[in-house]
Protein backbone atom coordinates (compact mmCIF):
# COMPACT_ATOMS: atom_id res chain seq x y z
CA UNK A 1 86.29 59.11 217.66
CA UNK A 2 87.11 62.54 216.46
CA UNK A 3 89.58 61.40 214.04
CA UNK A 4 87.60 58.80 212.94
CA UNK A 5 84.58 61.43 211.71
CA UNK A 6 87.41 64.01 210.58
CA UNK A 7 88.39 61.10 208.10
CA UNK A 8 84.69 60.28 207.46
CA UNK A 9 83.50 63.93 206.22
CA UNK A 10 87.05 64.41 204.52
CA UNK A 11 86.18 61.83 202.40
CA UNK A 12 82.39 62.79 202.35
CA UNK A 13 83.59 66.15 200.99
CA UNK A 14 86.09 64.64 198.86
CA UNK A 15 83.28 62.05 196.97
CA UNK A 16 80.75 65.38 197.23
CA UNK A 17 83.52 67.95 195.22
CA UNK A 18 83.85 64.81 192.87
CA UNK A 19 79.99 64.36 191.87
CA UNK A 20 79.43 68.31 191.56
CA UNK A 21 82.40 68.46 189.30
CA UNK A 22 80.96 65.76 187.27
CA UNK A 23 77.96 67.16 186.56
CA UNK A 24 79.11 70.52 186.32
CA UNK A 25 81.00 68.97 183.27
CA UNK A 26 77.26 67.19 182.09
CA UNK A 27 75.57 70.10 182.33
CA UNK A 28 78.36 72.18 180.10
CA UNK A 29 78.48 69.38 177.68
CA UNK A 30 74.50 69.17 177.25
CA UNK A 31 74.34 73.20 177.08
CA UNK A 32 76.68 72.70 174.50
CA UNK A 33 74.81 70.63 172.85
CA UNK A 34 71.02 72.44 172.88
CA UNK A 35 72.64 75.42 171.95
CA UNK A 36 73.40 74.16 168.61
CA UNK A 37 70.73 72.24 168.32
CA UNK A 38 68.85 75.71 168.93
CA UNK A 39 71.02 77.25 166.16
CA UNK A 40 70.60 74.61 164.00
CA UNK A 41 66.59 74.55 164.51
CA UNK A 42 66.49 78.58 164.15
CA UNK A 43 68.35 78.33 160.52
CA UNK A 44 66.13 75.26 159.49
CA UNK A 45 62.96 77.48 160.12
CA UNK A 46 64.10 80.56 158.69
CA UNK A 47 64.88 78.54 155.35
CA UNK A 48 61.29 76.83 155.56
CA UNK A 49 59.86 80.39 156.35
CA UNK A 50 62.48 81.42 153.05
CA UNK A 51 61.21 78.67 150.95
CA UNK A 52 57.01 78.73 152.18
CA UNK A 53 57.87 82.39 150.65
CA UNK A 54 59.09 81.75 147.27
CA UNK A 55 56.40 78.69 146.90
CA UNK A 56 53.76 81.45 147.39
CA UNK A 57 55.16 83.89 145.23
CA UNK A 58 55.75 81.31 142.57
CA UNK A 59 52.12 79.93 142.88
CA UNK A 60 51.15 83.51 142.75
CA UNK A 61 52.53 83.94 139.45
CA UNK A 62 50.79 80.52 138.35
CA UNK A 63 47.43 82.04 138.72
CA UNK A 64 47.83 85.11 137.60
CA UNK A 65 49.81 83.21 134.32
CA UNK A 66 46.75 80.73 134.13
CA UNK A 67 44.20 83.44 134.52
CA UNK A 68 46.02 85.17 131.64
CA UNK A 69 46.24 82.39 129.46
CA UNK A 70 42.23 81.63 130.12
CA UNK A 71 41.31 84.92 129.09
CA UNK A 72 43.00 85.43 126.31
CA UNK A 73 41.84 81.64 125.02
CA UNK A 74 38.33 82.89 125.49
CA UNK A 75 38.90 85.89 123.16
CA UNK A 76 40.31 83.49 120.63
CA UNK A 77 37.24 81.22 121.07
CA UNK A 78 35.04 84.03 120.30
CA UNK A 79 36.85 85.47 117.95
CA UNK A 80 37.14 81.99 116.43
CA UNK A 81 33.47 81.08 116.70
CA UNK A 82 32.72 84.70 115.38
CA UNK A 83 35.12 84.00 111.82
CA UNK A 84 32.95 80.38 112.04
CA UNK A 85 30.16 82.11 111.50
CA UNK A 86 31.28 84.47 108.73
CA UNK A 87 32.62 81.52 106.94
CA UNK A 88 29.34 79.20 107.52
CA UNK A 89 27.48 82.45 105.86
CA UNK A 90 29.75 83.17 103.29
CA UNK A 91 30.14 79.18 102.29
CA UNK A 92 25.78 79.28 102.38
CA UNK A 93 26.20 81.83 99.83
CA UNK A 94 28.72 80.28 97.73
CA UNK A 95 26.92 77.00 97.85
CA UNK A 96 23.62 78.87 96.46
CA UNK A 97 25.60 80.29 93.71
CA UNK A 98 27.58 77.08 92.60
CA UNK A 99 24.46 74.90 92.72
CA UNK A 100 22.97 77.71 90.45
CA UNK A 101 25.88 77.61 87.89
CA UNK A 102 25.85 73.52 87.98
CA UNK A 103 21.89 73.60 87.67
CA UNK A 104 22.53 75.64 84.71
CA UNK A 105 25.33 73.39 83.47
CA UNK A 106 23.85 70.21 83.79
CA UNK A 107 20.47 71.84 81.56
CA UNK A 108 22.85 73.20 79.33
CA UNK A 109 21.46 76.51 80.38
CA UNK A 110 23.96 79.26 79.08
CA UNK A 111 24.36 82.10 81.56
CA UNK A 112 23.64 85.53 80.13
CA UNK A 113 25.25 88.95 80.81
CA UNK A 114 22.37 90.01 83.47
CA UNK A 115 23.47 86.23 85.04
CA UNK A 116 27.00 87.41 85.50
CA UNK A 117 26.40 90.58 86.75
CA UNK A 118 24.45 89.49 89.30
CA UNK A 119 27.06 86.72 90.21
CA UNK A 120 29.83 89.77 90.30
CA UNK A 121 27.61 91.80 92.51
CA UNK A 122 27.52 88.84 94.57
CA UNK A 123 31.12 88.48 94.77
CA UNK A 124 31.64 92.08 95.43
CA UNK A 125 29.93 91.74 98.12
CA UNK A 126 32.11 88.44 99.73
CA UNK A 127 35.06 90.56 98.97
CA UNK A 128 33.69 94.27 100.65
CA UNK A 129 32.81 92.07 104.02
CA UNK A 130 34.05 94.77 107.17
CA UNK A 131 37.48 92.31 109.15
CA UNK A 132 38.01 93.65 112.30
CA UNK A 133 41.10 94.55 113.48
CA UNK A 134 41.91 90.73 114.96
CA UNK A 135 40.82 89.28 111.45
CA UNK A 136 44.18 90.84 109.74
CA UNK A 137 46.39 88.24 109.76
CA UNK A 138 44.24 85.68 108.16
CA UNK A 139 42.48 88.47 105.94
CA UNK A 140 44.96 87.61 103.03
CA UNK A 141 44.47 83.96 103.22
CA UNK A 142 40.94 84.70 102.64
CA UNK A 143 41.18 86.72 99.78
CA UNK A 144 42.84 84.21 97.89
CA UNK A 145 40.53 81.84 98.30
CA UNK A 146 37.88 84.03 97.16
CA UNK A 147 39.85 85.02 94.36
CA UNK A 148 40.12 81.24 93.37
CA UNK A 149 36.68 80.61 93.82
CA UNK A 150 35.78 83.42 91.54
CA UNK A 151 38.48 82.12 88.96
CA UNK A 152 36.84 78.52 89.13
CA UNK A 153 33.21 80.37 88.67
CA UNK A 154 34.58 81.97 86.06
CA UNK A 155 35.70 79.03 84.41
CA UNK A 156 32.43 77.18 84.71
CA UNK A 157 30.54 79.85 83.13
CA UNK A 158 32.80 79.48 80.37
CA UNK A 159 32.24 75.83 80.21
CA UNK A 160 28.70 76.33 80.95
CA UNK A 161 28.32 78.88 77.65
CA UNK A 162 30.25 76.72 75.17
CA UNK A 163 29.40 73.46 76.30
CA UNK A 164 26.50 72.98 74.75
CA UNK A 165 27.53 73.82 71.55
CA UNK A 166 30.45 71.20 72.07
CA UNK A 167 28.65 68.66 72.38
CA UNK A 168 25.88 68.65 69.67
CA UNK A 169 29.45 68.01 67.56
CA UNK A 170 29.33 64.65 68.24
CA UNK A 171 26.32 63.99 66.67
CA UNK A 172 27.88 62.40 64.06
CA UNK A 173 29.73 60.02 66.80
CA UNK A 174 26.68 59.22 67.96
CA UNK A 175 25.14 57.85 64.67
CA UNK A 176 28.00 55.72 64.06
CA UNK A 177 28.04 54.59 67.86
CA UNK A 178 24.02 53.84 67.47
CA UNK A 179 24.25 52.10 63.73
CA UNK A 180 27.53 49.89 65.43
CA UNK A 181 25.21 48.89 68.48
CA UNK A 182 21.97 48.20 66.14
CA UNK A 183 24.21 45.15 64.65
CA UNK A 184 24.86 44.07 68.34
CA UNK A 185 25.89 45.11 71.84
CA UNK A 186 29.85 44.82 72.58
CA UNK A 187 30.76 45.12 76.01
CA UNK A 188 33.31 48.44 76.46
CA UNK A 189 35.94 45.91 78.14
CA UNK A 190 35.76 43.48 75.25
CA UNK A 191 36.32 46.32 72.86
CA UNK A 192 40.35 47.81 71.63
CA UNK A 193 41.06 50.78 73.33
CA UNK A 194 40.38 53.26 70.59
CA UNK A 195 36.70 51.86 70.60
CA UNK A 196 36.71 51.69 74.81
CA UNK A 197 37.65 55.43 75.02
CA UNK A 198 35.29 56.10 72.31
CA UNK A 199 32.42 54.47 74.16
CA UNK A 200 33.22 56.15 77.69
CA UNK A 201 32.95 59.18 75.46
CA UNK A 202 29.80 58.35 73.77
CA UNK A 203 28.15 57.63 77.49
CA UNK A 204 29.55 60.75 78.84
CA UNK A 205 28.11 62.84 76.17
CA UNK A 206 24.73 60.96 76.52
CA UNK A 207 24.60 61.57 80.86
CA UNK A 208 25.07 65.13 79.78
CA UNK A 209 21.88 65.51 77.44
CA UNK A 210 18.30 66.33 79.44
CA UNK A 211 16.65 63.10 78.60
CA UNK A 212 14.79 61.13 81.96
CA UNK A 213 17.18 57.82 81.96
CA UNK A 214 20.41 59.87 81.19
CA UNK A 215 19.67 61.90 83.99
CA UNK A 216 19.09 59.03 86.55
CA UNK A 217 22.48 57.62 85.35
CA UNK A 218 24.08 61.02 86.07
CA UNK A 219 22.54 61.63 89.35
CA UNK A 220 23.82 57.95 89.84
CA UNK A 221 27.29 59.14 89.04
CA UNK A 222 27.15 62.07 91.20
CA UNK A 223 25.74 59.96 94.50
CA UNK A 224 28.85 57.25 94.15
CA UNK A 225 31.39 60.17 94.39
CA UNK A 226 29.47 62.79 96.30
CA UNK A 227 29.98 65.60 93.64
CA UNK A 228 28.35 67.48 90.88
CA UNK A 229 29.34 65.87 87.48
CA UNK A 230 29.03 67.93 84.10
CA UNK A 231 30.93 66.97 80.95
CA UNK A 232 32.06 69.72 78.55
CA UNK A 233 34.50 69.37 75.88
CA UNK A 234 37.62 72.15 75.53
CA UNK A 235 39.73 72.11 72.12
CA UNK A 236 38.43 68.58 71.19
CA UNK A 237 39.37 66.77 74.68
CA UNK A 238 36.79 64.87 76.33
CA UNK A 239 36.61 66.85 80.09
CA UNK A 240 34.77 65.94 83.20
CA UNK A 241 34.03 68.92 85.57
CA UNK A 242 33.47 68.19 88.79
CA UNK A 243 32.34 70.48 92.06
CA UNK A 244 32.22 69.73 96.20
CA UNK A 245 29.07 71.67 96.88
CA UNK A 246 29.64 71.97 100.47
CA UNK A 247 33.35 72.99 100.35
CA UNK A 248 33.45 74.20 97.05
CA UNK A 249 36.28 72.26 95.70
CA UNK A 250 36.22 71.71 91.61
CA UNK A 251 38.33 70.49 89.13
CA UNK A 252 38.09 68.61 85.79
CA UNK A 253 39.58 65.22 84.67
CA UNK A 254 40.65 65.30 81.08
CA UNK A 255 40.47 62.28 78.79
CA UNK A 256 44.29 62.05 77.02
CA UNK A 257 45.18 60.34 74.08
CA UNK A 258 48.95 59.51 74.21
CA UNK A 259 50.04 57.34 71.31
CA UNK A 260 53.15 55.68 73.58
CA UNK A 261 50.78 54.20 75.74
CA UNK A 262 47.74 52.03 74.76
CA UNK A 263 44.84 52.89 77.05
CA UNK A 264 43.72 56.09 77.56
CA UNK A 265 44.48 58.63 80.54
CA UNK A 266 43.23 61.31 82.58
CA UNK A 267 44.92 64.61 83.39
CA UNK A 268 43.57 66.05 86.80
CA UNK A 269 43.40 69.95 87.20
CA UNK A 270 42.24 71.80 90.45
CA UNK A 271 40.05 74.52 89.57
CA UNK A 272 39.40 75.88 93.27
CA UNK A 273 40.22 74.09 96.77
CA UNK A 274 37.79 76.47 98.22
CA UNK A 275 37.62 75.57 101.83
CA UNK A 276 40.26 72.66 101.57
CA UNK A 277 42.81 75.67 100.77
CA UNK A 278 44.52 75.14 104.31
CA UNK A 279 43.74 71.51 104.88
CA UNK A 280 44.26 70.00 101.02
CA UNK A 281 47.35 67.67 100.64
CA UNK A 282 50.02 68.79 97.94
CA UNK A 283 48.62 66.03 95.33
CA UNK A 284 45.61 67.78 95.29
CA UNK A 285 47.03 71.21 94.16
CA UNK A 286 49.28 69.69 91.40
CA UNK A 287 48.33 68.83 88.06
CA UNK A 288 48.38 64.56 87.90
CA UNK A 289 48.29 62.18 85.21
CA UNK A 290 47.25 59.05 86.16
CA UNK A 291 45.64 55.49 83.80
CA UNK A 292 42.59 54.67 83.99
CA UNK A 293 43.14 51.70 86.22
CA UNK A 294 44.31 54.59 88.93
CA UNK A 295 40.26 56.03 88.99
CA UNK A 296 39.04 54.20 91.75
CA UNK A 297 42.63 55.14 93.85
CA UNK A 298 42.08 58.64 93.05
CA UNK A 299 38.72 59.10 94.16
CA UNK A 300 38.73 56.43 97.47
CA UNK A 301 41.69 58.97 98.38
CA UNK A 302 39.47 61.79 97.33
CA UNK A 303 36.99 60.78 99.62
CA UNK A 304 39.21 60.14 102.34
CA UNK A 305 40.03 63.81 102.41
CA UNK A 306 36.70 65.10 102.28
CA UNK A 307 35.54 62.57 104.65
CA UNK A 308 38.36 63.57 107.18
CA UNK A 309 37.65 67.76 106.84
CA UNK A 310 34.41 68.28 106.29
């Protein structure tokens, strides 16, 4: 019996040694293995801490950035709002004096020395306005619009002071054009073009005089295109002036006589862009000739402008 258990716990101790080896082995291999999983879990949330880091730092920066960029758009808006003003003052003046000189244009009204004076103290005092120290870029810009706008006012004063005398020339044209229409009325599109441009110019002469009907018909003229109409004559051309109120725009359309074409056409001149000076397309600061059959072209296009900066 004694052998028999000697064999028994031999082997008992044999299978025992074998197990605890075993999982001596288990146990090194899953050490193994949580260490580096430890390791690996230590450097994964020292990057995240790394990273959280540089996410608040850079949204840090945003802020401040964005809270920089707000303040200095609210100065600009101000500033902005403040030049509005100025303008919106300055344009209410400008507006006065141009409705003054056109009231006095369409009356044939001539403008005397005590008129002008006035009109430069006026100016003199658009030009002597106090710009702050943020106004000094665009300070240059602004002078030369003024300086065009007082070259345009100018220019109608001059119209203003020999227009009148211009036109009482053409009395004569206007007998002939009355004794013609006493032996019957001729449409002007049924007439040659000598007699068409001649007719134009016998109506445009007429919408300038003070009487009640040629009046209506001007104020008629001046509602379809939306500006102040006045017709003047320079070195024997037939000229239309015409002025945006409200922006201050002007220019005159001249009535040409070319012999290598047969109908008449007009030669456009700006005068002053006045508030359009930033906005106005290229065609609008050149000097055009265009047929007559390119009027209505002209001034839907006009109109399109005006309409789209006013």
């Amino acid at each position: 019996m004694e052998d028999l258990y000697k064999k028994l716990y031999a082997k008992y101790d044999k299978l025992k040694k074998k197990q605890l080896s075993e999982f001596d082995e288990l146990n090194k291999d899953q050490e193994v293995k949580f260490l580096n999983y430890a390791s690996v879990a230590e450097e994964m949330i020292q990057y995240l801490k790394d990273e959280n880091d540089r996410l608040r730092k850079q949204a840090s920066d945003w802020r401040s950035e964005a809270a920089s960029i707000r303040s200095t758009m609210d100065e600009q808006c101000a500033e902005y709002q403040k030049l509005l003003m100025e303008e919106n003052q300055k344009n209410k003046i400008l507006n006065e004096e141009v409705e003054k000189l056109q009231n006095q244009l369409q009356y044939g009204l001539p403008c005397n020395s005590k008129d002008r004076n006035n009109d430069n103290v006026r100016l003199n005092m658009l030009e002597t306005a106090q710009v702050t120290p943020e106004e000094s870029s665009i300070a240059s810009t602004r002078r030369m619009v003024r300086k065009r706008s007082r070259e345009a006012r100018e220019n109608l004063e001059v119209e203003i002071t020999h227009g009148g005398n211009d036109i009482v020339g053409y009395n004569d044209m206007e007998e002939k054009s009355a004794k013609r229409s006493s032996k019957g009325t001729v449409p002007c599109g049924d007439l040659p073009n000598d007699q068409q441009l001649e007719s134009c110019e016998r109506i445009l002469y007429r919408s300038a005089e003070s009487g009640p009907a040629n009046f209506q018909f001007q104020a008629l003229l001046e509602y379809l295109v939306g500006m102040k109409l006045s017709a003047v004559n320079q070195n024997d051309e037939v000229c239309i002036s015409a002025l945006h109120q409200s922006s201050g725009y002007a220019f005159t359309l001249t009535w040409m006589k070319n012999e290598a074409v047969e109908e008449p056409e007009l030669l456009y001149r700006v005068l002053t862009l006045g508030t359009f000076e930033r906005v106005a397309p290229e065609w609008m600061r050149s000097v055009l000739m265009f047929s007559m059959r390119m009027w209505p072209i002209f001034f839907e296009r006009l109109a399109c402008v005006i309409k789209l900066h006013r």
